[in-house]
Every structure is written in structure tokens, then in C-alpha cells.
PDB file of N, CA and C in Angstrom:
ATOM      1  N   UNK A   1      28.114  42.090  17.092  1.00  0.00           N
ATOM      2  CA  UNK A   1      28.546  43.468  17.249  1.00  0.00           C
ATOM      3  C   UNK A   1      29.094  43.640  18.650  1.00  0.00           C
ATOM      4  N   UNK A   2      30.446  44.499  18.530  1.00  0.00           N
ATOM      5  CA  UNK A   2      30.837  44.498  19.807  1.00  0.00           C
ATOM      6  C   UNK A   2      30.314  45.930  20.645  1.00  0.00           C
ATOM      7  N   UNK A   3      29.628  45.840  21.969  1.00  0.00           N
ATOM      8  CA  UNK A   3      29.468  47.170  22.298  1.00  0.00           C
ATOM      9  C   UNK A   3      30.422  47.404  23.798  1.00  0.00           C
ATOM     10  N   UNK A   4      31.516  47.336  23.476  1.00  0.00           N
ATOM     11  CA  UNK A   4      32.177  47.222  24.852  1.00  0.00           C
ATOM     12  C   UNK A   4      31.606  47.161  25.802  1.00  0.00           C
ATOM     13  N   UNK A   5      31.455  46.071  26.290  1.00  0.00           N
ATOM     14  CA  UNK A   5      30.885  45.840  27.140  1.00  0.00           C
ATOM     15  C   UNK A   5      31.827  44.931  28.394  1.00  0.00           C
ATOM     16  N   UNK A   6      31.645  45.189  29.658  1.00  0.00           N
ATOM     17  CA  UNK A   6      32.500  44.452  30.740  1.00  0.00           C
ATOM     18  C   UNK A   6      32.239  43.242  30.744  1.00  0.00           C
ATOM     19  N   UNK A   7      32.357  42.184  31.208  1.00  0.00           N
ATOM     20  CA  UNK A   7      32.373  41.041  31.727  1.00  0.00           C
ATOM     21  C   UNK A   7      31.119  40.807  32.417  1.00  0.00           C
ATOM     22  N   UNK A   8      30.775  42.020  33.417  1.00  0.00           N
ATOM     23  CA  UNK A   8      29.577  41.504  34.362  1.00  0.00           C
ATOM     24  C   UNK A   8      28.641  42.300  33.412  1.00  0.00           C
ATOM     25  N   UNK A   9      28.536  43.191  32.523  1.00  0.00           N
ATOM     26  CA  UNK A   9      27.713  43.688  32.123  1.00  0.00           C
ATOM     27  C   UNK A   9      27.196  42.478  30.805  1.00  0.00           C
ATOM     28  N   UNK A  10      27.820  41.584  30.109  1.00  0.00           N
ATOM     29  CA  UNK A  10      27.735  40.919  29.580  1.00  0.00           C
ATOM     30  C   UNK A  10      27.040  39.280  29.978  1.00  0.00           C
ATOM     31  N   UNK A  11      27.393  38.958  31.070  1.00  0.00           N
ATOM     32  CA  UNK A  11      26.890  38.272  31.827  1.00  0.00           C
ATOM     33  C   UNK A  11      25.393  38.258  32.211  1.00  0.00           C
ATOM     34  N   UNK A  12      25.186  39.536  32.721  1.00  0.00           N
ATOM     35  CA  UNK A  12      23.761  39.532  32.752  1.00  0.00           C
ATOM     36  C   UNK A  12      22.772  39.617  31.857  1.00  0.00           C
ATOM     37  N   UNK A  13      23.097  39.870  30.298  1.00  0.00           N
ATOM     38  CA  UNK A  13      22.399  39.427  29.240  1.00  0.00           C
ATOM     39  C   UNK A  13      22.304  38.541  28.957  1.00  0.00           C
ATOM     40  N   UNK A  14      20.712  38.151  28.888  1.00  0.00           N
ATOM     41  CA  UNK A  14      19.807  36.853  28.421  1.00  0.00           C
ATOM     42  C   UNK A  14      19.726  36.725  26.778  1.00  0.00           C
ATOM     43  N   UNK A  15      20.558  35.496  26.881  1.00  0.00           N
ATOM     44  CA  UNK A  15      20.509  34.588  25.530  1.00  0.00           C
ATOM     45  C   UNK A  15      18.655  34.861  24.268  1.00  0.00           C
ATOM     46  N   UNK A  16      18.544  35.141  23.437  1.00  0.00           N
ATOM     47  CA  UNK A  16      17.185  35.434  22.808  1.00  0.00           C
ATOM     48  C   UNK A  16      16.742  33.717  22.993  1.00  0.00           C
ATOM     49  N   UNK A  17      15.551  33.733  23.136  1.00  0.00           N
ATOM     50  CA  UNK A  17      14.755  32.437  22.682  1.00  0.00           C
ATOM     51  C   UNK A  17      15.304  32.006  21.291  1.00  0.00           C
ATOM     52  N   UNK A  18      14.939  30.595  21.449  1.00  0.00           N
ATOM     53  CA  UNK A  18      15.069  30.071  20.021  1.00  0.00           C
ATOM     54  C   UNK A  18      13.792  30.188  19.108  1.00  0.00           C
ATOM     55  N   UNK A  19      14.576  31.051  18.083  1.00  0.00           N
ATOM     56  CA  UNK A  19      13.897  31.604  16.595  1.00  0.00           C
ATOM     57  C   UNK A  19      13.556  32.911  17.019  1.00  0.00           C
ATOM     58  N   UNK A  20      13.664  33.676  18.026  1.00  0.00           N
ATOM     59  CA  UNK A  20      13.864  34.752  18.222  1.00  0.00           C
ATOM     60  C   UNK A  20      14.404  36.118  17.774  1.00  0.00           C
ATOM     61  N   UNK A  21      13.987  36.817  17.145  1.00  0.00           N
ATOM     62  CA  UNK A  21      14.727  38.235  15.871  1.00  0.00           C
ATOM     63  C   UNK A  21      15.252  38.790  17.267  1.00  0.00           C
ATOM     64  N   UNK A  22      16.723  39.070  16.967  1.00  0.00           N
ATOM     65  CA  UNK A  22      16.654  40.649  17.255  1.00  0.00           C
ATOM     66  C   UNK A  22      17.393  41.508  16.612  1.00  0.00           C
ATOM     67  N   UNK A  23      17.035  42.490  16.242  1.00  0.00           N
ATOM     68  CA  UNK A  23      17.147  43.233  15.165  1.00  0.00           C
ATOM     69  C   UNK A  23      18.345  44.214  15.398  1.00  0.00           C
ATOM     70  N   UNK A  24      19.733  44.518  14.669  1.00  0.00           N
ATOM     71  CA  UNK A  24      20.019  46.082  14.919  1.00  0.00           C
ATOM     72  C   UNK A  24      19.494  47.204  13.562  1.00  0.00           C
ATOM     73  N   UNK A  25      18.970  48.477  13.930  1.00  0.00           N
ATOM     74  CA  UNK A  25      19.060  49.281  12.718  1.00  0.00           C
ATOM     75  C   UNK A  25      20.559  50.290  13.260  1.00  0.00           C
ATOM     76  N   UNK A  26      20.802  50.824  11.937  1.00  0.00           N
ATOM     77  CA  UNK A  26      21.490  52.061  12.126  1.00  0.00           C
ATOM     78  C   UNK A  26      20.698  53.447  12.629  1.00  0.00           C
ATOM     79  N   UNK A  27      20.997  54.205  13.383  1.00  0.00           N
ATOM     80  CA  UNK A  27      20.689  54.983  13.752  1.00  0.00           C
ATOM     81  C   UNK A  27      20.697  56.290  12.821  1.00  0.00           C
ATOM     82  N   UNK A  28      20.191  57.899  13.500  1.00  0.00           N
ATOM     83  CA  UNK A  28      20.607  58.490  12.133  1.00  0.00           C
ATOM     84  C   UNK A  28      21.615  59.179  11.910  1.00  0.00           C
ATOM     85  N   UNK A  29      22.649  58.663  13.078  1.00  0.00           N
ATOM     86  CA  UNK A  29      24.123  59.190  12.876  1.00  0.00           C
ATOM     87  C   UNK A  29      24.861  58.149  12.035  1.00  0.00           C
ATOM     88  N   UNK A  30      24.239  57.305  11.914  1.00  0.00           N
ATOM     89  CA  UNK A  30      24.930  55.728  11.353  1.00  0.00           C
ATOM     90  C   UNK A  30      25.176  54.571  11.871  1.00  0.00           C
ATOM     91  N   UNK A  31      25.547  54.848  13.298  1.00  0.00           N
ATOM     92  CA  UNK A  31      25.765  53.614  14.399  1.00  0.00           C
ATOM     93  C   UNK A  31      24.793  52.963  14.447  1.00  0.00           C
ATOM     94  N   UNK A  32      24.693  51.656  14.804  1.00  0.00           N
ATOM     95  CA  UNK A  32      24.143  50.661  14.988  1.00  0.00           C
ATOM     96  C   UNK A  32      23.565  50.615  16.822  1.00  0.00           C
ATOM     97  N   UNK A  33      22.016  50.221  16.623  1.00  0.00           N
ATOM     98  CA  UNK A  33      21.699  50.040  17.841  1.00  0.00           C
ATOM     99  C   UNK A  33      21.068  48.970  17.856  1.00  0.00           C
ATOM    100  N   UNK A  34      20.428  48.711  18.879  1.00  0.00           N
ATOM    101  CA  UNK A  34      19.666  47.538  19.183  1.00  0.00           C
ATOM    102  C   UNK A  34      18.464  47.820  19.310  1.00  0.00           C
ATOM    103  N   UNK A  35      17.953  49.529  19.624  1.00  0.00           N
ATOM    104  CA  UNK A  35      16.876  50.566  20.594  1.00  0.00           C
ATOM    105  C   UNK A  35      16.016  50.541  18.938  1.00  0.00           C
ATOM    106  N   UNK A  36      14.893  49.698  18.723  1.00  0.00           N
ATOM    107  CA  UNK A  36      14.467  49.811  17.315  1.00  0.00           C
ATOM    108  C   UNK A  36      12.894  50.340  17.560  1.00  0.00           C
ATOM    109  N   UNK A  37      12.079  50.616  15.787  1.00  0.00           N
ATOM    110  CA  UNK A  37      10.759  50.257  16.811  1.00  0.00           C
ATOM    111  C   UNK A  37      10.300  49.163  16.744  1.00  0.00           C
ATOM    112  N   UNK A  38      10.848  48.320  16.875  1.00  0.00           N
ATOM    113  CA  UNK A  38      10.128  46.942  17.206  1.00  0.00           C
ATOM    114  C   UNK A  38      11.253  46.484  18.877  1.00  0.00           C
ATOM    115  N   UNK A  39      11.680  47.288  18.898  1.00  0.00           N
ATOM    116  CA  UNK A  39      12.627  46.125  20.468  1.00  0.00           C
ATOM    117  C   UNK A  39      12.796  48.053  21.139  1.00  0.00           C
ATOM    118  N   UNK A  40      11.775  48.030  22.158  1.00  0.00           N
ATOM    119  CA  UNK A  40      11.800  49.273  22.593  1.00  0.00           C
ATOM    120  C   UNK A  40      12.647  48.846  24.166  1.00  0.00           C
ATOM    121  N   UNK A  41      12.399  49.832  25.064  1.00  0.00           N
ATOM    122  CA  UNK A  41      13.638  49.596  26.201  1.00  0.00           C
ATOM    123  C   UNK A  41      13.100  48.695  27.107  1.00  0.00           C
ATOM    124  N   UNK A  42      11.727  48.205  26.926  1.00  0.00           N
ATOM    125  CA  UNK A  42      11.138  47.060  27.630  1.00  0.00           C
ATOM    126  C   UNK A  42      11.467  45.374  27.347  1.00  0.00           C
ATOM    127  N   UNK A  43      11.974  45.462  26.289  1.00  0.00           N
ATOM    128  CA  UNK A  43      12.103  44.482  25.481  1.00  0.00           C
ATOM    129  C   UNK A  43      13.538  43.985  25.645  1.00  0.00           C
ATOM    130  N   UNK A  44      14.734  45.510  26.160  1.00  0.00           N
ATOM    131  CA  UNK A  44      15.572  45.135  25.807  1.00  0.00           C
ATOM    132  C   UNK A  44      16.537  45.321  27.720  1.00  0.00           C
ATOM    133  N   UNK A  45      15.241  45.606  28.460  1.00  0.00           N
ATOM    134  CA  UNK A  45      15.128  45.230  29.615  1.00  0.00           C
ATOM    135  C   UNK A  45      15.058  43.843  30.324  1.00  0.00           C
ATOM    136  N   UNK A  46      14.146  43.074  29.412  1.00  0.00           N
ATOM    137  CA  UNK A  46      14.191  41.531  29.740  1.00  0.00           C
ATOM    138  C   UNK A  46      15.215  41.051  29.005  1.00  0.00           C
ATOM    139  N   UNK A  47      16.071  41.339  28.122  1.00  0.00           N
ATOM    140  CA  UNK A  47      17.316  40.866  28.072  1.00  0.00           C
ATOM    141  C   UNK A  47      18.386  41.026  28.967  1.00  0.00           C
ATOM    142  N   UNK A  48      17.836  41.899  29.979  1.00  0.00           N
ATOM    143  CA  UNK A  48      18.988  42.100  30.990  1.00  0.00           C
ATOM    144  C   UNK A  48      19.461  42.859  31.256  1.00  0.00           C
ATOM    145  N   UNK A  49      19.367  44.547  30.027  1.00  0.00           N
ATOM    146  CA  UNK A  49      19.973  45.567  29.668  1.00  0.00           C
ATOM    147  C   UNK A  49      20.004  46.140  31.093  1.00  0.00           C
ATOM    148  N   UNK A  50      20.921  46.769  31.433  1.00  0.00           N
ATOM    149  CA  UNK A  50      20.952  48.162  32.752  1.00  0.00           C
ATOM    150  C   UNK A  50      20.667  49.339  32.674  1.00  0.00           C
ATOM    151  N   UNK A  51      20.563  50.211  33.188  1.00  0.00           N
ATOM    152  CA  UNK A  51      19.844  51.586  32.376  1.00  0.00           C
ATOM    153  C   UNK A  51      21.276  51.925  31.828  1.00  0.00           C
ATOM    154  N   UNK A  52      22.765  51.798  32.228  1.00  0.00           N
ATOM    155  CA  UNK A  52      23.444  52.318  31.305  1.00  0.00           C
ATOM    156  C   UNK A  52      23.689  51.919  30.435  1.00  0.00           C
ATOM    157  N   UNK A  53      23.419  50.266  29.786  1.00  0.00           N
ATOM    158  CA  UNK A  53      23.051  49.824  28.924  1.00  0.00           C
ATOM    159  C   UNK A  53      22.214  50.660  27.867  1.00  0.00           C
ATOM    160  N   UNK A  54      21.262  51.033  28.151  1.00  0.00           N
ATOM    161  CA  UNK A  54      20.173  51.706  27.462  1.00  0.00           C
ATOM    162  C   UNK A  54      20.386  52.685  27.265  1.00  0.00           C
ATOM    163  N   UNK A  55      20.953  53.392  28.439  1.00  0.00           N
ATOM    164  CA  UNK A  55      21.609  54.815  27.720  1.00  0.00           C
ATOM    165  C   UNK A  55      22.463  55.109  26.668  1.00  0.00           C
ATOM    166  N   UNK A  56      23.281  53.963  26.572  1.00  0.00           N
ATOM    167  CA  UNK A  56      24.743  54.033  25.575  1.00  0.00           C
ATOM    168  C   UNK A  56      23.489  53.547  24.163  1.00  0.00           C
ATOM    169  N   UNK A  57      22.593  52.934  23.936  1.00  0.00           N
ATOM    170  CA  UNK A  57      21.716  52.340  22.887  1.00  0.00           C
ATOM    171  C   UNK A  57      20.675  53.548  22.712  1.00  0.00           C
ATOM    172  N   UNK A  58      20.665  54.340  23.096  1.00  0.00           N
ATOM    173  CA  UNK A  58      19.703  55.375  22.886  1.00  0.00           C
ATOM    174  C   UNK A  58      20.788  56.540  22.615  1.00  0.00           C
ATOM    175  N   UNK A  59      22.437  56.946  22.969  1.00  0.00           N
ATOM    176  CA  UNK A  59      22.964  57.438  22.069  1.00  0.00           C
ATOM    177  C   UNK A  59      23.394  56.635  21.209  1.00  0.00           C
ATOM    178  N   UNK A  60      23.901  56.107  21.006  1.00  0.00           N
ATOM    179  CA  UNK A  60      24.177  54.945  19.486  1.00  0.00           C
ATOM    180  C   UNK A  60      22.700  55.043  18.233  1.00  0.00           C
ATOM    181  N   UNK A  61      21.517  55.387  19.126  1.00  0.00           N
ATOM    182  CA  UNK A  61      20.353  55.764  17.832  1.00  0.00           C
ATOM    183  C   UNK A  61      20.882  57.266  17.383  1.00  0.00           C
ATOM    184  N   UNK A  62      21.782  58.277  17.928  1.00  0.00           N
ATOM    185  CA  UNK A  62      21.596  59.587  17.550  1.00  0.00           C
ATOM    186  C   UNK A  62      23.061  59.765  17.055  1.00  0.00           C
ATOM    187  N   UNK A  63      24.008  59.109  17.935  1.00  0.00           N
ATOM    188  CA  UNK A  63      25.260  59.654  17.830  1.00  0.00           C
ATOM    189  C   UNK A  63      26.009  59.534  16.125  1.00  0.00           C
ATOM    190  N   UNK A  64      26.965  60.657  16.030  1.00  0.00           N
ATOM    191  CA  UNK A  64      27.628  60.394  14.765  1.00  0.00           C
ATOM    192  C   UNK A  64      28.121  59.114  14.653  1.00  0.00           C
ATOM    193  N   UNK A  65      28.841  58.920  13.743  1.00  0.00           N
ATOM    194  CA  UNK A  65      30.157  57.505  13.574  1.00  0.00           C
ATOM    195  C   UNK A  65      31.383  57.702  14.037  1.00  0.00           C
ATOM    196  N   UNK A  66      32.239  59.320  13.908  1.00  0.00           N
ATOM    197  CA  UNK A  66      32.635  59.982  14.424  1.00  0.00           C
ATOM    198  C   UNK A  66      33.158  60.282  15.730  1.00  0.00           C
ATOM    199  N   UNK A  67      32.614  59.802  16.659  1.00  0.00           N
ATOM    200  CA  UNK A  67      32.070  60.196  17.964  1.00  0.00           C
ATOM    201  C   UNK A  67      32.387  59.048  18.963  1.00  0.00           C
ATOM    202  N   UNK A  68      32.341  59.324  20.410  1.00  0.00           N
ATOM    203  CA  UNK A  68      32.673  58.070  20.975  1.00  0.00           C
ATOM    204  C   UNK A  68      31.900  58.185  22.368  1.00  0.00           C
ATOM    205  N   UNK A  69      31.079  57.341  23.329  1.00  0.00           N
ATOM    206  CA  UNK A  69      30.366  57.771  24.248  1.00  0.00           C
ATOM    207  C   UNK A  69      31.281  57.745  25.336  1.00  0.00           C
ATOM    208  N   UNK A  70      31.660  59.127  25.556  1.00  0.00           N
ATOM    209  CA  UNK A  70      32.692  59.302  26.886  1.00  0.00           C
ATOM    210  C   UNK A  70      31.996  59.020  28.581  1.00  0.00           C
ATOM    211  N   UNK A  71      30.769  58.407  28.465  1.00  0.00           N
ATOM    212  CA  UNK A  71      30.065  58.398  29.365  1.00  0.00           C
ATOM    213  C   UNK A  71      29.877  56.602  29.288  1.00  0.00           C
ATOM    214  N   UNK A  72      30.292  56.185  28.663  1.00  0.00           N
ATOM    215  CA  UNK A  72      30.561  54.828  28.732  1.00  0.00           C
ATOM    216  C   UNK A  72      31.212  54.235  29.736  1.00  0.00           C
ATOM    217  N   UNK A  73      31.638  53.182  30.428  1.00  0.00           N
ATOM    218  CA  UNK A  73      31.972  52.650  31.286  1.00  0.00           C
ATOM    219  C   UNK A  73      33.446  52.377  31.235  1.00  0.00           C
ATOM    220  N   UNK A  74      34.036  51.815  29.800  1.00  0.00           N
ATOM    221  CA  UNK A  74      35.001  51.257  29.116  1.00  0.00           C
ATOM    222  C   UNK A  74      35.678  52.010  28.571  1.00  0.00           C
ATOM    223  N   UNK A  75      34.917  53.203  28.350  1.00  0.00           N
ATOM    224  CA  UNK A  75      35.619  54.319  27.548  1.00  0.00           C
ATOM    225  C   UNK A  75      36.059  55.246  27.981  1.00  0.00           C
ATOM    226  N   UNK A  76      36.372  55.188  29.923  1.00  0.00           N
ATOM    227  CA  UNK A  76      36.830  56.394  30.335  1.00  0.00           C
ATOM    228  C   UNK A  76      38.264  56.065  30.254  1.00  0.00           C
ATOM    229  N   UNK A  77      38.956  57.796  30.386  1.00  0.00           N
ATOM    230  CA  UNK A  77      40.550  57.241  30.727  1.00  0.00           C
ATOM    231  C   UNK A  77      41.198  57.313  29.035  1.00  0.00           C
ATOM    232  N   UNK A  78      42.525  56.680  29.434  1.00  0.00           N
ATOM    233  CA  UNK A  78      43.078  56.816  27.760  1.00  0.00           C
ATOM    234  C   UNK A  78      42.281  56.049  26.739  1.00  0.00           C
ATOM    235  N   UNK A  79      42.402  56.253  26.005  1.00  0.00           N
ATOM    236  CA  UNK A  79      41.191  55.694  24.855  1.00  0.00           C
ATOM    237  C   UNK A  79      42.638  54.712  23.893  1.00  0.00           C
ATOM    238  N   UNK A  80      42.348  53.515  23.145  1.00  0.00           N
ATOM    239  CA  UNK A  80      43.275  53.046  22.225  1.00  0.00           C
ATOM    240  C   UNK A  80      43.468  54.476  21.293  1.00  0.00           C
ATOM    241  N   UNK A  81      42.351  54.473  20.475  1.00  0.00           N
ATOM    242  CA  UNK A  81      42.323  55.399  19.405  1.00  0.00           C
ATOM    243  C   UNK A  81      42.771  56.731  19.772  1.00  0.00           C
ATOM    244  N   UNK A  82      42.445  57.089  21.060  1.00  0.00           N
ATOM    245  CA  UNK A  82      42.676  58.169  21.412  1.00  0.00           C
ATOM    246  C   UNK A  82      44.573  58.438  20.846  1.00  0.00           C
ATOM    247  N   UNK A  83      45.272  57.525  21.338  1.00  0.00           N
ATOM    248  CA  UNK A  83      46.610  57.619  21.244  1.00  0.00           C
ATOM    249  C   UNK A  83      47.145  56.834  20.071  1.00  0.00           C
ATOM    250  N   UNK A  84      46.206  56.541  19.355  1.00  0.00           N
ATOM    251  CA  UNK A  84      46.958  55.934  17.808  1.00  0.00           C
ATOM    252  C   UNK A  84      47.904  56.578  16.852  1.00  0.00           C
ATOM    253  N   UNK A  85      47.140  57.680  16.456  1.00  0.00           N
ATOM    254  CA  UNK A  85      47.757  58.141  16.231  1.00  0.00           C
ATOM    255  C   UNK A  85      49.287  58.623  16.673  1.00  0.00           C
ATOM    256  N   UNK A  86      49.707  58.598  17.677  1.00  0.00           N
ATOM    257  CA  UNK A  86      50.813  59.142  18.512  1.00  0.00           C
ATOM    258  C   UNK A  86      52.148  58.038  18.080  1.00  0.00           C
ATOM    259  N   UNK A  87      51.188  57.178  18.580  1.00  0.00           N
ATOM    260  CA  UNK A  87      51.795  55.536  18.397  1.00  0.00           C
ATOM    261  C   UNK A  87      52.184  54.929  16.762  1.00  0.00           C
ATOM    262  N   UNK A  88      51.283  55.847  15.994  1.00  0.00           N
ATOM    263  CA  UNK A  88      51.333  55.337  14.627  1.00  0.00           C
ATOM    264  C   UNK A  88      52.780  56.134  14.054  1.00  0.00           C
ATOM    265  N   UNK A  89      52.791  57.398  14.114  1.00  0.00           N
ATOM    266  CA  UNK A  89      53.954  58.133  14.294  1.00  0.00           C
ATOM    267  C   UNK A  89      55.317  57.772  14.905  1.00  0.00           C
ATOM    268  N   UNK A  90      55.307  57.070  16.351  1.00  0.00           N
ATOM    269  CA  UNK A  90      56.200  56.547  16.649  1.00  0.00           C
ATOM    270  C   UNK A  90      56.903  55.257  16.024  1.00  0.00           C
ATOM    271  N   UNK A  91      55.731  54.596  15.243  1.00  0.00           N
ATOM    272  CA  UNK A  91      56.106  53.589  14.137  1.00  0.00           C
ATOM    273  C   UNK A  91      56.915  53.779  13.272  1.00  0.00           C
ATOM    274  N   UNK A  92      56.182  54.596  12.402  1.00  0.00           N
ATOM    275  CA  UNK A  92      57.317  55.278  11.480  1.00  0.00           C
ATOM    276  C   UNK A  92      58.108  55.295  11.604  1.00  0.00           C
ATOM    277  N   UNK A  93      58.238  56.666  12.486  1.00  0.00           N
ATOM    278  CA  UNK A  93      59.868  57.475  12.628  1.00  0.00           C
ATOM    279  C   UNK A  93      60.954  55.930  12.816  1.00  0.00           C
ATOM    280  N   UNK A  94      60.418  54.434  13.909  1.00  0.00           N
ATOM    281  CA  UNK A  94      61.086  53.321  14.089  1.00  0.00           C
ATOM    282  C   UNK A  94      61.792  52.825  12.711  1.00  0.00           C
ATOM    283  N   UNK A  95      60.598  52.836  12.041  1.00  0.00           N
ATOM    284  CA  UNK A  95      60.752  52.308  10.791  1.00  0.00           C
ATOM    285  C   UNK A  95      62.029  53.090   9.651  1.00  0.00           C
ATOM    286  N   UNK A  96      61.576  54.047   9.695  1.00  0.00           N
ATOM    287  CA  UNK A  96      62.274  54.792   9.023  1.00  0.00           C
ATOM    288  C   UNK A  96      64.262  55.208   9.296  1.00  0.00           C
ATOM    289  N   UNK A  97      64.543  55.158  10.623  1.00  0.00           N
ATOM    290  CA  UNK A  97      65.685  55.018  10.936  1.00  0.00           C
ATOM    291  C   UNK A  97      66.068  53.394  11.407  1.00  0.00           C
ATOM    292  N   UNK A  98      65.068  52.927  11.261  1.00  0.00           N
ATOM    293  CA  UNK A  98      65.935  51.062  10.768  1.00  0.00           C
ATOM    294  C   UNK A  98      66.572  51.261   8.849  1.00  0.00           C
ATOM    295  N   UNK A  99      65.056  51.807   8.045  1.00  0.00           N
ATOM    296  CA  UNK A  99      66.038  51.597   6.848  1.00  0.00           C
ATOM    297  C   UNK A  99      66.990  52.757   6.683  1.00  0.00           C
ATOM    298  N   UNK A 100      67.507  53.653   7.219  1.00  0.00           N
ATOM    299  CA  UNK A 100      68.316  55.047   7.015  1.00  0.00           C
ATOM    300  C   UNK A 100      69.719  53.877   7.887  1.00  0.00           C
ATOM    301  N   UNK A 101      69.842  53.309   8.846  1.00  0.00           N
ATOM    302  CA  UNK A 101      71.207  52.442   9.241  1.00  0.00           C
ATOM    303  C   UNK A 101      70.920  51.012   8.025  1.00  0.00           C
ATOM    304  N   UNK A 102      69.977  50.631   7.434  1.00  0.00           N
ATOM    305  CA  UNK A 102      70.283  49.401   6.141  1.00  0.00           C
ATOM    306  C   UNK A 102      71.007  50.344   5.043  1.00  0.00           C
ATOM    307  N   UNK A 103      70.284  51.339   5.046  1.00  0.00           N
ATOM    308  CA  UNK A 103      70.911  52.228   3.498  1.00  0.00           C
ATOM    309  C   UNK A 103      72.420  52.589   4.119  1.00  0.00           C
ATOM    310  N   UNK A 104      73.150  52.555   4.781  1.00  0.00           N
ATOM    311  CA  UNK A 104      74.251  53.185   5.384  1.00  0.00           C
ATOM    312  C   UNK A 104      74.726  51.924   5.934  1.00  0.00           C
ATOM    313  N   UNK A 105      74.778  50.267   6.150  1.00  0.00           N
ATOM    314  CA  UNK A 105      75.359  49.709   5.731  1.00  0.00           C
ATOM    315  C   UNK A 105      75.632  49.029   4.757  1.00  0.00           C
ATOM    316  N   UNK A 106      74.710  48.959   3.359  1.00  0.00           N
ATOM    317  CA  UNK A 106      74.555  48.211   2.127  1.00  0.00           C
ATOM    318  C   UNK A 106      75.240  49.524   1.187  1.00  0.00           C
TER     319      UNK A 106
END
């Protein structure tokens, strides 16, 4: 699972032991966390987590699917999705006056 995560924030997470669970549930917005009751923030502290680590995993237990944590690290600033739509539109319309000059030379 990807949780956008940086480079150094990724880095400092510790590999699980071998045969080691770790579990995600869905939360009760739907998202997926890691914050279970069996892997509480102590647990997921010796993996390395940062408290903003933990923060983004303790909204991910509540947050919708919907939703996006603007308090994220990765997620400030223009968003992909944010402008997809915009971009998806600009597709089109591309698309659409490539075949409007095929229909008008064939």
C-alpha cells in the first residue's frame, strides 16, 4: 500500500521481523490503516513511524475515501487529482478537433 510517503520518511521504517504480521484494517470511513487493535502507536513507533506518520494513520482510521489529508506532507500544493479533471477536459477537446480536421480531410 502506497501512503505517500517521502524518501526520508520511508527510509526510516524498519523492515517487520521475519514471520512477523502486520496487519492493515479498513477504517470506518473505508481507508486502510495500519493504526489496528492489535498494532497500536507503540508498535508502530518501533517501526520507525514519526508522529506525522501517526497522525496521517489515525486519520486514515476515520477519514472518508472521498477525502484527502491536506495536512500531509506530499499533499500540499497542486494535487494530481486536484487538476485531472481540467486536464481530462483538455484531452478531449485535443481529441476531438484532431478527428473534426480527419472528418474534413477524408
Amino acid at each position: 500500500r502506497w501512503y505517500k510517503w517521502t524518501t526520508e520518511m520511508f527510509d526510516v521504517v524498519h523492515n517487520p521481523g521475519n514471520a512477523e504480521l502486520v496487519v492493515m484494517e479498513r477504517g470506518s470511513g473505508g481507508r486502510y490503516t495500519l493504526l489496528t487493535a492489535d498494532q497500536d502507536e507503540a508498535k508502530l513507533r518501533k517501526f520507525g513511524f514519526t508522529a506525522e506518520m501517526l497522525a496521517d494513520q489515525k486519520w486514515a482510521k476515520e477519514a472518508p475515501m472521498d477525502t484527502l489529508n491536506k495536512d500531509w506532507p506530499t499533499s500540499k500544493g497542486r494535487l494530481f487529482f486536484d487538476m485531472f479533471p481540467a486536464s481530462l477536459d483538455k484531452c478531449r477537446r485535443a481529441v476531438m478537433r484532431a478527428q473534426r480536421g480527419m472528418d474534413a480531410e477524408g
